[in-house]
N, C-alpha and C. Protein backbone atom coordinates (compact mmCIF):
# COMPACT_ATOMS: atom_id res chain seq x y z
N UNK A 1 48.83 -27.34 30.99
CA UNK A 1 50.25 -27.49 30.78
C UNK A 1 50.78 -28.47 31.79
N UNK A 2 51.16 -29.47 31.59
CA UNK A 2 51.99 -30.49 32.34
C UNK A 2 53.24 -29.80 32.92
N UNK A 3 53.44 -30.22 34.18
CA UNK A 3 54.63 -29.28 34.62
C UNK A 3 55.91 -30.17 33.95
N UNK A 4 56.69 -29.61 33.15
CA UNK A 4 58.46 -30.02 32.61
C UNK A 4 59.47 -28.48 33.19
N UNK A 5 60.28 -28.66 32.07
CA UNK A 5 61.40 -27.46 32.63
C UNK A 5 60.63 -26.24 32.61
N UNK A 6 59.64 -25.85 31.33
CA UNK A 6 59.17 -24.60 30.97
C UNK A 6 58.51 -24.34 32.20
N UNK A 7 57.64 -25.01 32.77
CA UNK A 7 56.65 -25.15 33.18
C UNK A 7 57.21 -24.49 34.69
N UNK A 8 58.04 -25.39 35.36
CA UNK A 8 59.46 -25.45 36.63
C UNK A 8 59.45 -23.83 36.25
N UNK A 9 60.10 -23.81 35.53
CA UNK A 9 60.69 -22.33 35.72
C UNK A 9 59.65 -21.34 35.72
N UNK A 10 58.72 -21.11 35.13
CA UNK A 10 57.73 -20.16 35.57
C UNK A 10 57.16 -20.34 36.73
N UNK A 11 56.94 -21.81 37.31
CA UNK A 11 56.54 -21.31 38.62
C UNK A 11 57.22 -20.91 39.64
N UNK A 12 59.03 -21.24 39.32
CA UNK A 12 59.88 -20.55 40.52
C UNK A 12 59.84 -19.12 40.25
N UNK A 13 59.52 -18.95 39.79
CA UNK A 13 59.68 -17.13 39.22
C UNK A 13 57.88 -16.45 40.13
N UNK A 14 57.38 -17.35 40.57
CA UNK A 14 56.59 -17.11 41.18
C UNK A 14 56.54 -16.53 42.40
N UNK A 15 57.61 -16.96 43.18
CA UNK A 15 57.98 -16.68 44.41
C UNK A 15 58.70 -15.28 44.52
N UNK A 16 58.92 -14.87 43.45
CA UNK A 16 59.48 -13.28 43.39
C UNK A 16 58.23 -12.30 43.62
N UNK A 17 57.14 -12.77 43.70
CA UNK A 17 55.55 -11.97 43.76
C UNK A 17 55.72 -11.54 44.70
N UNK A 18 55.73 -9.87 44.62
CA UNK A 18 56.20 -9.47 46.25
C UNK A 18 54.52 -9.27 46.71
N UNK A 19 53.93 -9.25 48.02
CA UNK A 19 53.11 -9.46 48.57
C UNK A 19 51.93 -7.85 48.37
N UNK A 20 52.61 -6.87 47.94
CA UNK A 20 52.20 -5.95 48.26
C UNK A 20 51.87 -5.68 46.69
N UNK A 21 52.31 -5.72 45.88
CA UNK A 21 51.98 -5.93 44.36
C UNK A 21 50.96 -7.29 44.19
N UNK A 22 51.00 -7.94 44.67
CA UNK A 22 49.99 -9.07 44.00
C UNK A 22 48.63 -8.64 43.77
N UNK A 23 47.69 -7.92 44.27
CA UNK A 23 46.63 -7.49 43.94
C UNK A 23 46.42 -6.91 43.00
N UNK A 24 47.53 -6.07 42.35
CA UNK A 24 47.59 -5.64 41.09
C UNK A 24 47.82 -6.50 40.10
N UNK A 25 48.29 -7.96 40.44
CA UNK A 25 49.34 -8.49 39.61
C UNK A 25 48.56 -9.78 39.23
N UNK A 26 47.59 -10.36 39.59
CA UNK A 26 46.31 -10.81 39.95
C UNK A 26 45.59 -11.49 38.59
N UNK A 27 45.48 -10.93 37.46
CA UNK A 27 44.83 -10.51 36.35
C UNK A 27 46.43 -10.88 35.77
N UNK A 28 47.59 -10.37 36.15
CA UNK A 28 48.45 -11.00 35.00
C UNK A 28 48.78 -12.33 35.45
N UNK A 29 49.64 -12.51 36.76
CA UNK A 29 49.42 -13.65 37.18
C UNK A 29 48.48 -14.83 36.46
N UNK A 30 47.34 -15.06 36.32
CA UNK A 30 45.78 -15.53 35.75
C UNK A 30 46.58 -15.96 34.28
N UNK A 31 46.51 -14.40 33.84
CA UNK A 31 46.92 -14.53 32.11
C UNK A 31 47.85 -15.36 31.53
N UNK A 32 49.67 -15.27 32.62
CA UNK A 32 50.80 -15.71 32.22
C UNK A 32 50.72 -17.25 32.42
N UNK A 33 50.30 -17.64 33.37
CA UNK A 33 50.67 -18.64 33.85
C UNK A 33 49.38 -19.56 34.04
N UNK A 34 48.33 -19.13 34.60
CA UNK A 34 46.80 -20.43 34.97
C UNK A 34 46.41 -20.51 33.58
N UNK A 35 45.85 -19.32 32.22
CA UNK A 35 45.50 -19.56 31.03
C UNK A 35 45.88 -20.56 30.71
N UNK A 36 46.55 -21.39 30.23
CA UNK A 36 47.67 -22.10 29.65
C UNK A 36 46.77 -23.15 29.77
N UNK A 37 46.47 -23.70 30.99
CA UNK A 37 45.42 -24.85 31.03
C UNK A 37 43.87 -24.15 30.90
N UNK A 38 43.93 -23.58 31.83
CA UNK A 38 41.92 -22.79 32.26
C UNK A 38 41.55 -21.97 31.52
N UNK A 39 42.31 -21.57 30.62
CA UNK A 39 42.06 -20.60 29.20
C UNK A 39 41.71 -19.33 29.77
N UNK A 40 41.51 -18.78 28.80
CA UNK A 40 41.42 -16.91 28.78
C UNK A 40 40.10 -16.51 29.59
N UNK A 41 40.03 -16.24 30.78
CA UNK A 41 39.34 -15.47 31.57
C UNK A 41 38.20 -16.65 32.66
N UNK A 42 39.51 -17.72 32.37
CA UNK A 42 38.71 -19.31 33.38
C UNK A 42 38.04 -19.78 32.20
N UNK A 43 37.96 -19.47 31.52
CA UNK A 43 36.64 -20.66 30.47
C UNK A 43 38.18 -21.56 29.90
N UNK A 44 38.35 -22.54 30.15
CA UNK A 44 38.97 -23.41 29.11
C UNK A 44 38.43 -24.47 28.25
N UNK A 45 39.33 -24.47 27.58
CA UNK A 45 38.08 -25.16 25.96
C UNK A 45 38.36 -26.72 26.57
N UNK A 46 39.36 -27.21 27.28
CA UNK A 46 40.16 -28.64 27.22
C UNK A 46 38.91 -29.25 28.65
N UNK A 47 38.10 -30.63 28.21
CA UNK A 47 37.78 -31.08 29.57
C UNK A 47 38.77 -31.70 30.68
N UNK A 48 40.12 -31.61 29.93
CA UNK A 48 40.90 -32.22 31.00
C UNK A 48 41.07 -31.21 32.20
N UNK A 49 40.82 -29.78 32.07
CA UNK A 49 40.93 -28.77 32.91
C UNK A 49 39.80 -28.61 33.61
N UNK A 50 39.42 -28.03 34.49
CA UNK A 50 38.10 -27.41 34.92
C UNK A 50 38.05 -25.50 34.34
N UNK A 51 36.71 -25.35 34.40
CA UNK A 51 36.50 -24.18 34.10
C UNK A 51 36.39 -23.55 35.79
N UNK A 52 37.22 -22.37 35.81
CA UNK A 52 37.39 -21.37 37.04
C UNK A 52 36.77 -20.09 36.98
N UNK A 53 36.34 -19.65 36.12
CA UNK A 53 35.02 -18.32 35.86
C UNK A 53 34.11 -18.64 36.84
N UNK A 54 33.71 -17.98 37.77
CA UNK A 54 32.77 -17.67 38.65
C UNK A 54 32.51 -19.13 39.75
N UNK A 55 33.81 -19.64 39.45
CA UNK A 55 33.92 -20.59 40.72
C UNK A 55 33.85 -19.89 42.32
N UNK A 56 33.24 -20.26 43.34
CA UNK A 56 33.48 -19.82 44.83
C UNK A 56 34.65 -19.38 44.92
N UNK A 57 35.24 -18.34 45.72
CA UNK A 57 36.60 -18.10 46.22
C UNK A 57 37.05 -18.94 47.02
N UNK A 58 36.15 -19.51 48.01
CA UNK A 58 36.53 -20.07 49.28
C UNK A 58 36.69 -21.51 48.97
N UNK A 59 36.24 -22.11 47.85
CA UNK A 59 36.94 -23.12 46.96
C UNK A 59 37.59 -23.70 46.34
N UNK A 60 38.21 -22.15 45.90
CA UNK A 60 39.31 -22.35 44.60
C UNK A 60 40.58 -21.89 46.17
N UNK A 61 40.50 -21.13 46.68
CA UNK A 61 41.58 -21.60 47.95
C UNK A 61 41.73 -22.39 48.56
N UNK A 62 40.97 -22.93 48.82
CA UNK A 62 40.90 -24.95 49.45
C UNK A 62 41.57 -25.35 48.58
N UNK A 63 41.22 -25.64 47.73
CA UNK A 63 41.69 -26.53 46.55
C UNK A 63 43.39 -26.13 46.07
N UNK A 64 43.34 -24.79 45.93
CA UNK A 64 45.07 -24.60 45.02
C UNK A 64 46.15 -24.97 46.66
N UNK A 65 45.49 -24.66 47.88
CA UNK A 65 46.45 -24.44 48.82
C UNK A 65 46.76 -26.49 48.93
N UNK A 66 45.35 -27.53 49.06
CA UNK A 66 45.61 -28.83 48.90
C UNK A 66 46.50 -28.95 47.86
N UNK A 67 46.64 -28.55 46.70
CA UNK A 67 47.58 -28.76 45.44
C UNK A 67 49.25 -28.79 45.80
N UNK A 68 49.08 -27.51 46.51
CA UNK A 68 50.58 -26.66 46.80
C UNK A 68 50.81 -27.67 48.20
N UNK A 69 50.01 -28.18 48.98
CA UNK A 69 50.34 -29.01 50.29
C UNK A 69 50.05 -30.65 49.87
N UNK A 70 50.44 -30.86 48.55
CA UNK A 70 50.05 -31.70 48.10
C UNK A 70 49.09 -32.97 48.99
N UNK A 71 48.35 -32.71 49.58
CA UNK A 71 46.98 -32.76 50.22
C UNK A 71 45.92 -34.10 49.21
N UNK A 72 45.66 -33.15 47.87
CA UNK A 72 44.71 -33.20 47.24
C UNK A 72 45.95 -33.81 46.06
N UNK A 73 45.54 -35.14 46.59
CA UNK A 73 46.56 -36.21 45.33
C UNK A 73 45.83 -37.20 44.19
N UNK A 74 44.57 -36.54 43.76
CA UNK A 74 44.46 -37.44 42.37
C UNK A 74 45.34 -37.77 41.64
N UNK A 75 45.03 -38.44 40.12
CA UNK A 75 46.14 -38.42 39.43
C UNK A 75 46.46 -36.84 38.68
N UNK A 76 45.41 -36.19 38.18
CA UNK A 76 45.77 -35.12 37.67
C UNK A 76 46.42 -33.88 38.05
N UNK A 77 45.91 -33.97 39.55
CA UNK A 77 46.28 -33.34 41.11
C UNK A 77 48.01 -33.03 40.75
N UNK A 78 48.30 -34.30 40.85
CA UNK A 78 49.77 -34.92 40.94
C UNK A 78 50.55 -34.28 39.78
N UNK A 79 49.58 -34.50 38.41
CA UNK A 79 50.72 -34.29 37.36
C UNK A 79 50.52 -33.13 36.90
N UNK A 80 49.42 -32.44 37.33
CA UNK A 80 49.38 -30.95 36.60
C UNK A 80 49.45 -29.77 38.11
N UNK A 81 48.87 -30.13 38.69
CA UNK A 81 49.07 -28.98 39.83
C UNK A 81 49.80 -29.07 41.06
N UNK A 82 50.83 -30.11 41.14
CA UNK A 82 51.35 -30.14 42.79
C UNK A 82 52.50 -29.50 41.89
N UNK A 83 53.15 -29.29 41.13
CA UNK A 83 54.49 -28.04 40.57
C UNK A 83 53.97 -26.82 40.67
N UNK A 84 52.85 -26.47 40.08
CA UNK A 84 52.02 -25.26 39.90
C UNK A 84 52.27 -24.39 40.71
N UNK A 85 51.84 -25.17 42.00
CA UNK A 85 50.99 -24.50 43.09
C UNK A 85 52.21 -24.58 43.62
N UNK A 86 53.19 -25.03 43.69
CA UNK A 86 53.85 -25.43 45.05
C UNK A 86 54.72 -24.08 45.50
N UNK A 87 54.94 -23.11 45.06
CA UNK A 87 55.50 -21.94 45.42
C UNK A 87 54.29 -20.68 45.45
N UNK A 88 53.11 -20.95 45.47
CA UNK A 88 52.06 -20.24 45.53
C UNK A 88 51.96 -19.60 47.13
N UNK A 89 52.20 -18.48 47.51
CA UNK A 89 51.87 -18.19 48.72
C UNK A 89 50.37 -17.77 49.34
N UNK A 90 50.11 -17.87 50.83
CA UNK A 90 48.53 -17.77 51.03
C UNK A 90 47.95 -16.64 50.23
N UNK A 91 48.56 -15.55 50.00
CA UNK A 91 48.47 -14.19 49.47
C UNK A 91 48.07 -14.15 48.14
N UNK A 92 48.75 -14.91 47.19
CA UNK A 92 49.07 -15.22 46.04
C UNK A 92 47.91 -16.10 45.83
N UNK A 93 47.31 -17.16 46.84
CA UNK A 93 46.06 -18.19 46.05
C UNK A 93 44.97 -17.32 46.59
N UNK A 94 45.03 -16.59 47.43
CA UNK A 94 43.70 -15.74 48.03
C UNK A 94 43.06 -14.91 46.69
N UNK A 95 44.49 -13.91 46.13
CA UNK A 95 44.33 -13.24 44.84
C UNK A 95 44.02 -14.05 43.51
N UNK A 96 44.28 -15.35 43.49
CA UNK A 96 43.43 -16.01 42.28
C UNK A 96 42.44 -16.05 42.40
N UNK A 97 41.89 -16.73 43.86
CA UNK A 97 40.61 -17.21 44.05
C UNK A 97 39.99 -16.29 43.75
N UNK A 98 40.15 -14.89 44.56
CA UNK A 98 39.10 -13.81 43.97
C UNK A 98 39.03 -13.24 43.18
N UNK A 99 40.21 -13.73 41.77
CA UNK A 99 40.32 -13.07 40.35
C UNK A 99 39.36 -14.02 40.01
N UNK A 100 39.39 -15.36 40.11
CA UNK A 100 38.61 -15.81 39.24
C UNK A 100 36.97 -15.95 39.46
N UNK A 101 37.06 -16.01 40.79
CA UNK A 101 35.53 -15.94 41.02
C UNK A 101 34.62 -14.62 41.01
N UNK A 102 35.37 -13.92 40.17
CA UNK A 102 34.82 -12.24 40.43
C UNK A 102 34.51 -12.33 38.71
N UNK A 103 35.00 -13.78 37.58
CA UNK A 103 34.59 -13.76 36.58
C UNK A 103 33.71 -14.18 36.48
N UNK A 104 32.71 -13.82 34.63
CA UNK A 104 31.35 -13.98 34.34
C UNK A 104 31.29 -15.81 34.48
N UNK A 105 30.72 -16.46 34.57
CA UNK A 105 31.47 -17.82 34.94
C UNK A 105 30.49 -18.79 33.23
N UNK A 106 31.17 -19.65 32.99
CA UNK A 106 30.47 -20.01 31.63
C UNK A 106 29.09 -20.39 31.52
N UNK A 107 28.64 -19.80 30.32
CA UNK A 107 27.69 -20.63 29.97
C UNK A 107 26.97 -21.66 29.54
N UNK A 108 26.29 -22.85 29.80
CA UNK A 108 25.88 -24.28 29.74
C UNK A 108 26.02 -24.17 28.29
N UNK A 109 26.62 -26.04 28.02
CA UNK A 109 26.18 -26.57 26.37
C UNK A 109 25.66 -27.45 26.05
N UNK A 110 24.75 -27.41 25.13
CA UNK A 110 23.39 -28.33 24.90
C UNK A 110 23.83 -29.54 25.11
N UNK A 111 22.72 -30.53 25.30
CA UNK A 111 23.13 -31.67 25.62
C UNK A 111 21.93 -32.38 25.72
N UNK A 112 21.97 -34.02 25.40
CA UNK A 112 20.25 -34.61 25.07
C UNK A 112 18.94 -34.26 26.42
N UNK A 113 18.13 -34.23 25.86
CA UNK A 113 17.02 -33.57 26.79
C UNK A 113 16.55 -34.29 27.73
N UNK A 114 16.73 -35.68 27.35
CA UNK A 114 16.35 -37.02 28.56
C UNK A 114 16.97 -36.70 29.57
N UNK A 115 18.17 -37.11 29.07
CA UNK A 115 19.47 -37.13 30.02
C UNK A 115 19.77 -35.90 30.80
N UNK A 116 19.72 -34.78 30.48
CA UNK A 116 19.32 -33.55 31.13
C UNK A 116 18.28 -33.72 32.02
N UNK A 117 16.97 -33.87 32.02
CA UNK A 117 16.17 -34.41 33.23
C UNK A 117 16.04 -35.15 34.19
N UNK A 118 17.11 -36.22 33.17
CA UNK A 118 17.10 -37.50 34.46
C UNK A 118 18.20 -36.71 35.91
N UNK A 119 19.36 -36.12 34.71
CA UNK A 119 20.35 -35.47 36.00
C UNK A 119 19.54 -35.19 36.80
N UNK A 120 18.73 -33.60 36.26
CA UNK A 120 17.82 -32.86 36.91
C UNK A 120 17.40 -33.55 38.00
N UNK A 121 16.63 -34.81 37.95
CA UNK A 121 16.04 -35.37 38.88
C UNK A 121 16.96 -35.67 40.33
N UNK A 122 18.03 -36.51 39.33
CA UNK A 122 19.19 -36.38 40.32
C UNK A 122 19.53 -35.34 41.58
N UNK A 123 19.99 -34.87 40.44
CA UNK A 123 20.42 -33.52 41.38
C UNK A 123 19.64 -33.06 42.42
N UNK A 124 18.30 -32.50 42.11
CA UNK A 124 17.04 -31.80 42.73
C UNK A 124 16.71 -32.89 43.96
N UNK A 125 16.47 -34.17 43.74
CA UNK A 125 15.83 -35.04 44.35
C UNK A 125 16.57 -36.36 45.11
N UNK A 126 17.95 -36.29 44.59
CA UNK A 126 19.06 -37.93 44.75
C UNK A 126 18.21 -38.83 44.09
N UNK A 127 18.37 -39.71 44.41
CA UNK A 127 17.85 -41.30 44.64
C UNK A 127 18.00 -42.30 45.99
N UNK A 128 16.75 -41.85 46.40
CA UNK A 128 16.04 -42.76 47.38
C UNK A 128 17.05 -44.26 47.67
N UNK A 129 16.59 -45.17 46.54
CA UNK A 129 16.92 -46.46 46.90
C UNK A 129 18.05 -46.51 47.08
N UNK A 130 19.26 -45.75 46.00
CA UNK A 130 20.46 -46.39 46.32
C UNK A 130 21.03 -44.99 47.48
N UNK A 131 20.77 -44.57 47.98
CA UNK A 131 20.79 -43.54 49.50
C UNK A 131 21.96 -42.87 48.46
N UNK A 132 21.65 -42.15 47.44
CA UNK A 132 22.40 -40.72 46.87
C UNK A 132 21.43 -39.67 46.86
N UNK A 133 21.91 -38.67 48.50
CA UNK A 133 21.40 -37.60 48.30
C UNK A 133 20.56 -36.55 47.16
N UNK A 134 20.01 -35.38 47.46
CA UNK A 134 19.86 -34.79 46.63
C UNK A 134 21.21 -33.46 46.50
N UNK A 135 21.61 -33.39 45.22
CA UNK A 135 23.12 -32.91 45.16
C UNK A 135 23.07 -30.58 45.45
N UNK A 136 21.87 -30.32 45.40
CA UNK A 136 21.37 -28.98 45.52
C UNK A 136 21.77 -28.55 46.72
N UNK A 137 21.43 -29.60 47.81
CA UNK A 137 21.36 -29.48 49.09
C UNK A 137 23.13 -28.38 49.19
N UNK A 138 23.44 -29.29 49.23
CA UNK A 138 25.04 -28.45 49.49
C UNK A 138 25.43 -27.37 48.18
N UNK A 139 25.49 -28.03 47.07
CA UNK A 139 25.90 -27.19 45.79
C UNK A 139 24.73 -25.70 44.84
N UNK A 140 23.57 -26.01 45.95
CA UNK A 140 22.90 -24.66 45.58
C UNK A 140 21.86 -25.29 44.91
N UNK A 141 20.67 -24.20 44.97
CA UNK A 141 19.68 -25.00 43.94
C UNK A 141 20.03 -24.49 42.66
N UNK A 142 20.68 -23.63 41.78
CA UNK A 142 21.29 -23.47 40.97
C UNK A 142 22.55 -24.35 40.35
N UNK A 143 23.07 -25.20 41.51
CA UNK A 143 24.27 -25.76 41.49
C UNK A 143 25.90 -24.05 41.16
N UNK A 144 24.88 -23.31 41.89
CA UNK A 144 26.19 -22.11 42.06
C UNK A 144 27.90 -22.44 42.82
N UNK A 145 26.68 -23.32 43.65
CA UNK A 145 28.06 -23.43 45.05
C UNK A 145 28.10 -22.68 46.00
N UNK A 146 28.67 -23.04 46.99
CA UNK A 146 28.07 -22.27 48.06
C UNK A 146 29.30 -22.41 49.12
N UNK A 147 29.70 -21.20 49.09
CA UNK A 147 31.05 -21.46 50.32
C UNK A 147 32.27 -21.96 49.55
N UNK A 148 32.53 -23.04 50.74
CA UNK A 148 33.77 -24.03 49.79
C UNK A 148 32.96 -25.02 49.53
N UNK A 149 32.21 -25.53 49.10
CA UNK A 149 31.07 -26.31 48.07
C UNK A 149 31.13 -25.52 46.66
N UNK A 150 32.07 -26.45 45.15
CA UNK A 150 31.59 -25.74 44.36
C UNK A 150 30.38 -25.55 43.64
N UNK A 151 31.06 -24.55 42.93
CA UNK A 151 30.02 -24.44 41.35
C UNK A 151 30.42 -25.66 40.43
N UNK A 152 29.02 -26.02 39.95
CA UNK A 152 28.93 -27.37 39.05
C UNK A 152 28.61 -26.80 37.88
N UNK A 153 27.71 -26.00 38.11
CA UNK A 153 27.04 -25.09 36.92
C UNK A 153 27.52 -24.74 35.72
N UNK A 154 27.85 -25.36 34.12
CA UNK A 154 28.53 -24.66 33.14
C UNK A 154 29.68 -25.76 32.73
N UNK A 155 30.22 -26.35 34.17
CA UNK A 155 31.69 -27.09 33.96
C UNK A 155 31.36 -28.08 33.50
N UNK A 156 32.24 -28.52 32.51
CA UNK A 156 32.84 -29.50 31.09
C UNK A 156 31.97 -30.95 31.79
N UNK A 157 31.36 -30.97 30.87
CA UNK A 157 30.76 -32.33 31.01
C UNK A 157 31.92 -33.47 31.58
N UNK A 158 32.62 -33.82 30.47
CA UNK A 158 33.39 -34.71 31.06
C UNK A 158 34.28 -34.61 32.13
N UNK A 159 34.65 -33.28 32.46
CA UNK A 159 35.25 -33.05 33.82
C UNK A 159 34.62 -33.31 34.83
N UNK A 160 32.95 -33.44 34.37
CA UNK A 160 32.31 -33.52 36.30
C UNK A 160 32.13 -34.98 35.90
N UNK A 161 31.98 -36.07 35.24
CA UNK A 161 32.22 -36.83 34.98
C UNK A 161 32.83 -37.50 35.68
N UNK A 162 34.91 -37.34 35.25
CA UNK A 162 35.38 -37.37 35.79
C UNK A 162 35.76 -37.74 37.47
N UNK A 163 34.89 -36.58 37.36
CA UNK A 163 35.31 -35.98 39.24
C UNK A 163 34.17 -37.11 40.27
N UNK A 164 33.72 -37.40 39.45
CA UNK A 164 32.43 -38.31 40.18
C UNK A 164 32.88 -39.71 40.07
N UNK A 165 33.68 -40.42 38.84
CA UNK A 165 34.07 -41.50 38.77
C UNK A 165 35.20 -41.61 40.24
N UNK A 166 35.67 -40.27 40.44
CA UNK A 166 37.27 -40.52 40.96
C UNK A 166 36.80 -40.70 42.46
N UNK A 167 36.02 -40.03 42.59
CA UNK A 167 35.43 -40.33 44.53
C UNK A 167 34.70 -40.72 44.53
N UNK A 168 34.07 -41.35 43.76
CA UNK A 168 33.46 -42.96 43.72
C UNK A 168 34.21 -43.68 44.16
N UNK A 169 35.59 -43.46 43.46
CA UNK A 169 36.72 -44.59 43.82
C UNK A 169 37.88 -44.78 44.77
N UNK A 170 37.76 -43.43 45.37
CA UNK A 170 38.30 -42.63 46.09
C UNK A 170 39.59 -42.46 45.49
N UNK A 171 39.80 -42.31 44.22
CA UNK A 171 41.26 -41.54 43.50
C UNK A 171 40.95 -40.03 44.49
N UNK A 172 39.88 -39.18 44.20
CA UNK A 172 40.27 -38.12 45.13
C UNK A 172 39.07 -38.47 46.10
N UNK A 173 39.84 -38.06 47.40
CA UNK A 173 39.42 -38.57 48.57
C UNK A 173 38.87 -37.63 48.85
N UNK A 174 37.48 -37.66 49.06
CA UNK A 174 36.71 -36.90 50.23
C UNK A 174 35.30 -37.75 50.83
N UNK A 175 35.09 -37.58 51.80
CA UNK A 175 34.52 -38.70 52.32
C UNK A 175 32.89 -38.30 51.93
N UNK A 176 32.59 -37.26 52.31
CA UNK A 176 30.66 -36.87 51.39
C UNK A 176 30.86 -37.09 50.18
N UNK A 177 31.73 -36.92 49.43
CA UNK A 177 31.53 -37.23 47.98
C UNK A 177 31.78 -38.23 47.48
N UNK A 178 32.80 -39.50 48.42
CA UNK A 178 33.00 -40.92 48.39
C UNK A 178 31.15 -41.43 48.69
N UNK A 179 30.88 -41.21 49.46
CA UNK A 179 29.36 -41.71 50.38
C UNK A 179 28.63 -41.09 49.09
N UNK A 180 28.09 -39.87 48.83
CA UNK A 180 27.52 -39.92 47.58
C UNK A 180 27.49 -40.37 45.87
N UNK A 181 28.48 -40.74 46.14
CA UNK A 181 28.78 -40.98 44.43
C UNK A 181 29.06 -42.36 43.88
N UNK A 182 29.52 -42.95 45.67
CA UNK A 182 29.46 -44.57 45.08
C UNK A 182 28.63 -45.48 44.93
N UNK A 183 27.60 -45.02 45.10
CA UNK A 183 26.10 -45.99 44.28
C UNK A 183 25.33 -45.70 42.78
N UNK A 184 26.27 -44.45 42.32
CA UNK A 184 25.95 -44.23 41.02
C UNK A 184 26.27 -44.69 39.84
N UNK A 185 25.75 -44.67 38.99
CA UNK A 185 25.74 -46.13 37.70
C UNK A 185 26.67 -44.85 36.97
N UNK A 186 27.34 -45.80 35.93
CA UNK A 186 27.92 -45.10 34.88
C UNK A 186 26.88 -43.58 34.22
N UNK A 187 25.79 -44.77 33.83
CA UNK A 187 24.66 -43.78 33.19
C UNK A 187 24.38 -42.88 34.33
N UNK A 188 23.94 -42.92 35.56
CA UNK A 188 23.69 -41.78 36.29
C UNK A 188 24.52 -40.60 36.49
N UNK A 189 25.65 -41.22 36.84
CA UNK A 189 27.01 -40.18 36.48
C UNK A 189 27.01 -38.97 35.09
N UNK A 190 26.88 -39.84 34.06
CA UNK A 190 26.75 -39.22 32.87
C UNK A 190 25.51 -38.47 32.91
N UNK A 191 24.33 -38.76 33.33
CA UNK A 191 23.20 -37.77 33.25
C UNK A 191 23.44 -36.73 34.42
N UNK A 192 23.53 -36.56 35.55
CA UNK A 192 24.23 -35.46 36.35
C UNK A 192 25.13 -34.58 35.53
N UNK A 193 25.91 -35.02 35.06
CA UNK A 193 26.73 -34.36 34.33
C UNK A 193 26.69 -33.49 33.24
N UNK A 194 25.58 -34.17 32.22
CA UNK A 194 25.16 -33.32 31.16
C UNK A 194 24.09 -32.27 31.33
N UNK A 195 23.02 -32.91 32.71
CA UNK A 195 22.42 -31.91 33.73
C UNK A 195 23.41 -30.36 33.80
N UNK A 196 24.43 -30.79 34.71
CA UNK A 196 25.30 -29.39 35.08
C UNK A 196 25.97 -28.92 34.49
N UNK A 197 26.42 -29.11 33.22
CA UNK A 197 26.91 -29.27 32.04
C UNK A 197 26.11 -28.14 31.25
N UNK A 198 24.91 -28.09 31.24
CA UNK A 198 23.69 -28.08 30.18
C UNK A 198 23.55 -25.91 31.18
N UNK A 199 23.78 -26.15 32.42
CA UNK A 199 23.38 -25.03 33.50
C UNK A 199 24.58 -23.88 32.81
């Protein structure tokens, strides 16, 4: 959901979350208001979203609190989550994070078998010549995630896509993932992707 008036007004109504109810409120919170983009129980069907089912906690709080401190300024950053978040209290993103990462988190979708290996290789191994790590190291040998390192595992092809073109380019800025991602070819990008995609 793009933030407009509808959008405005549910999240000022946010700030009425009294602190001592939110743990209960957690699961509706999720339902009323994050569904909308991340769909029913974090799986969202849209790659413009990410999937939040069994994402890290300590990730998805990094991330919504950069949103709400508008911090974390991609373009999508900007137009879908700095309204969102911005009345979100520490209390209030602590209780997402651990609603959503306490879900079954999705399951991989097929995708060509080359290109699945080559990721694989990727991932498991980097590439030597052009000095791109191997991507396990931090993100798990599962690609679970680990800490505030996410889960890759399951999420929308074209969203990790995405996310690899943008700190390549540094649309979103982070400096290990600027250093890893900017020697990768279109096609390598895309095979990582359908790799973690495929998990």
């Amino acid at each position: 959901m793009k933030v407009g008036s509808t959008a405005a007004t549910v999240v000022m109504t946010l700030c009425l979350w009294s602190a001592p109810a939110a743990h209960a409120a957690d699961n509706e919170l999720a339902s009323r208001v994050c569904s909308a983009c991340h769909g029913a129980n974090g799986l969202s069907v849209s790659p413009t979203f990410p999937r939040l089912a069994g994402q890290t906690a300590e990730y998805l709080d990094v991330e919504i609190k950069a949103f709400r401190d508008k911090t974390r300024a991609d373009p999508h950053a900007r137009a879908y989550m700095w309204g969102m978040a911005a009345q979100l209290s520490d209390n209030m993103i602590a209780g997402l994070a651990t609603y959503y990462a306490g879900l079954p988190p999705a399951a991989g979708s097929p995708a060509d078998s080359t290109e699945v290996a080559k990721g694989k290789q990727i991932f498991m191994e980097g590439l030597e010549a052009e000095q791109v790590p191997a991507c396990h190291a931090c993100h798990g040998e599962n690609a679970e995630g680990i800490g505030a390192v996410p889960r890759l595992a399951g999420q929308h092809r074209r969203y990790l896509e995405r996310q690899l073109e943008q700190f390549a380019s540094n649309l979103r800025t982070n400096e290990i993932m600027h250093d890893n991602s900017k020697n990768l070819t279109a096609a390598e990008i895309s095979a990582v992707a359908a790799f973690l995609s495929a998990q």
